[in-house]
Protein backbone atom coordinates (compact mmCIF):
# COMPACT_ATOMS: atom_id res chain seq x y z
CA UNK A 1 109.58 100.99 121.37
CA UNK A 2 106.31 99.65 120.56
CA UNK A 3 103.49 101.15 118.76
CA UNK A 4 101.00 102.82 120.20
CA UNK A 5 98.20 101.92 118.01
CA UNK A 6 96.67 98.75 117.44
CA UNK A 7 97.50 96.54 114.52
CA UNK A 8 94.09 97.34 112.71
CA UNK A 9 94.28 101.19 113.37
CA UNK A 10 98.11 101.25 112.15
CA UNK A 11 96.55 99.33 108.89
CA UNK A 12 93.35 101.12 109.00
CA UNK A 13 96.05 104.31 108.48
CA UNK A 14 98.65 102.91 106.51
CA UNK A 15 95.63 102.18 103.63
CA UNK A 16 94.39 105.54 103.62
CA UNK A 17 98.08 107.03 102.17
CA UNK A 18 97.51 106.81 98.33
CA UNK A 19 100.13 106.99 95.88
CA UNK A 20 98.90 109.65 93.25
CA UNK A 21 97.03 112.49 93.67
CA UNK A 22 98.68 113.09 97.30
CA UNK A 23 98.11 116.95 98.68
CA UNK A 24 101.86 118.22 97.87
CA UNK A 25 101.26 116.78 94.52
CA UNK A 26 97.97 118.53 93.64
CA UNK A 27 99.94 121.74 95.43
CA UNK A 28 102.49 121.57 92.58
CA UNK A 29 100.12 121.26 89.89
CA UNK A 30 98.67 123.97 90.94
CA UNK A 31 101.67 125.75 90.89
CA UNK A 32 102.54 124.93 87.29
CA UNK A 33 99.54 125.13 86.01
CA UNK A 34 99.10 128.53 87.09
CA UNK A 35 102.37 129.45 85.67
CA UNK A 36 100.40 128.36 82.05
CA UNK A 37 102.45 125.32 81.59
CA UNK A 38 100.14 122.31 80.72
CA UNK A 39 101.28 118.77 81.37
CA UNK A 40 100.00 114.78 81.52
CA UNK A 41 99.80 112.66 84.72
CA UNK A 42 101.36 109.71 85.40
CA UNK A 43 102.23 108.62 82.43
CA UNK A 44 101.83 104.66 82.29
CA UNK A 45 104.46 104.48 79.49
CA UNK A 46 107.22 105.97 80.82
CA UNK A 47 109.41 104.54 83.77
CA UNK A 48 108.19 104.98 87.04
CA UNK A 49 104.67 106.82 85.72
CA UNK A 50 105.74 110.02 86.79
CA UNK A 51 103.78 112.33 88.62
CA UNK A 52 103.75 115.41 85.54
CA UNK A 53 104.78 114.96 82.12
CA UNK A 54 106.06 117.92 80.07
CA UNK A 55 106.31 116.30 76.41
CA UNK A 56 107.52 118.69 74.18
CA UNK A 57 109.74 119.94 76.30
CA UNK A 58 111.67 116.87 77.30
CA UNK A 59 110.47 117.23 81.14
CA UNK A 60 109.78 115.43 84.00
CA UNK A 61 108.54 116.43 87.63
CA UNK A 62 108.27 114.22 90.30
CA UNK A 63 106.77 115.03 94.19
CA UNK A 64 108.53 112.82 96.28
CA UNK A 65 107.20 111.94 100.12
CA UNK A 66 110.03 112.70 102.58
CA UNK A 67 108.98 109.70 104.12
CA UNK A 68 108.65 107.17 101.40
CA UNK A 69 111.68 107.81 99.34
CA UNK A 70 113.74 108.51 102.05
CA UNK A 71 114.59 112.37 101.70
CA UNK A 72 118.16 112.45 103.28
CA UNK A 73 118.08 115.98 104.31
CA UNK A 74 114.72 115.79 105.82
CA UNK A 75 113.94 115.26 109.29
CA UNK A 76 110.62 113.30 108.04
CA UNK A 77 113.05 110.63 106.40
CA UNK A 78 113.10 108.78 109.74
CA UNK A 79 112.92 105.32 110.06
CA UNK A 80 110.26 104.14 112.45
CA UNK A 81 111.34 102.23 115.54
CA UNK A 82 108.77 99.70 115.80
CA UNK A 83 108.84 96.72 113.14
CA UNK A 84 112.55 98.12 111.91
CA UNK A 85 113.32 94.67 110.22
CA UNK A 86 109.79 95.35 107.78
CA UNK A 87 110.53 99.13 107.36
CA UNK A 88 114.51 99.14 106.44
CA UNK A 89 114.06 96.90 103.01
CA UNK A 90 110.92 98.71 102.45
CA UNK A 91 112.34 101.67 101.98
CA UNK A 92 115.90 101.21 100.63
CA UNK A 93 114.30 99.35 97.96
CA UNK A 94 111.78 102.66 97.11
CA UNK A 95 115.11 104.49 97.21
CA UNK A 96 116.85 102.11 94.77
CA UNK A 97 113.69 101.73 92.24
CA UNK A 98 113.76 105.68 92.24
CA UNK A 99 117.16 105.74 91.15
CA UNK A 100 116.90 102.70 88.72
CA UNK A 101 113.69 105.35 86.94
CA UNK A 102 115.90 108.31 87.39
CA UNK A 103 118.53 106.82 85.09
CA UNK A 104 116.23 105.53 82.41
CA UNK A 105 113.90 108.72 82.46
CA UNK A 106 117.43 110.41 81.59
CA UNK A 107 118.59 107.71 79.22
CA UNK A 108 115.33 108.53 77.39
CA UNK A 109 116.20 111.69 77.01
CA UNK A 110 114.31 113.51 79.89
CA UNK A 111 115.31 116.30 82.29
CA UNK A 112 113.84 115.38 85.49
CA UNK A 113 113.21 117.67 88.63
CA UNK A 114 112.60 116.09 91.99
CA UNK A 115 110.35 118.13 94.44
CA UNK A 116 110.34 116.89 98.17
CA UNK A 117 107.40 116.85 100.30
CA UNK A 118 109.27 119.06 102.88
CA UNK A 119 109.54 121.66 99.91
CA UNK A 120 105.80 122.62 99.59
CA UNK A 121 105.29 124.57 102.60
CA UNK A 122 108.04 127.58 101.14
CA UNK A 123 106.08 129.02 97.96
CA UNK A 124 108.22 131.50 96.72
CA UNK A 125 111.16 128.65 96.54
CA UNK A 126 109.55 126.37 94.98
CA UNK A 127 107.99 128.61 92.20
CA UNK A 128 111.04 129.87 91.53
CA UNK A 129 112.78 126.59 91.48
CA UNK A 130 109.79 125.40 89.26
CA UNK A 131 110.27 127.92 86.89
CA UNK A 132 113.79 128.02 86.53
CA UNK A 133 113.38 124.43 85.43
CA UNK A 134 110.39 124.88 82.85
CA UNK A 135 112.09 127.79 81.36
CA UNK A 136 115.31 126.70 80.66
């Protein structure tokens, strides 16, 4: 299958996806926030420069793209048909540089909670699920 756009519209679109500050991120900060937990962003020191920082408590969250990382359970985890052979290595090696800053976010000591993309859209889940974590 070939796509349907043309090569400067797919690239026109493909720049316009940023990599911080993405709409289900700013959704979860809202979230927390409003639950009166404060927290840094991005966090240049730490591996990966995760999305929300919770210092004295030892936390980290992260808000994953279905897409981009490859969210196994999640229908939006596809792998487009067109240009397979760019797309495969792409994102297996997203998938194995999350895992690589899992491990050393936990080696440093860090609990880390991973919030998909897919997750946003059911509220009550996810503040519960965000709580849980916070509080405990």
């Amino acid at each position: 299958m070939t796509d349907t756009l043309t090569a400067e519209c797919r690239s026109e679109n493909m720049r316009r996806i940023r990599s911080t500050n993405t709409t289900p991120e700013i959704s979860v900060r809202r979230l927390v926030y409003g639950m009166g937990f404060r927290y840094r962003l991005h966090v240049a020191g730490l591996p990966g420069k995760p999305d929300m920082v919770f210092g004295r408590l030892r936390k980290v969250i992260e808000v994953r793209g279905c897409f981009w990382h490859q969210h196994g359970k999640c229908i939006e985890s596809h792998v487009p048909k067109s240009r397979r052979e760019y797309w495969l290595p792409k994102l297996k090696r997203n998938v194995r540089r999350d895992a690589v800053n899992l491990q050393a976010l936990k080696d440093l000591g860090f609990d880390v909670l991973i919030v998909w993309e897919c997750e946003i859209t059911r509220l009550n889940y996810l503040r519960s699920k965000l709580r849980r974590f916070l509080e405990r």
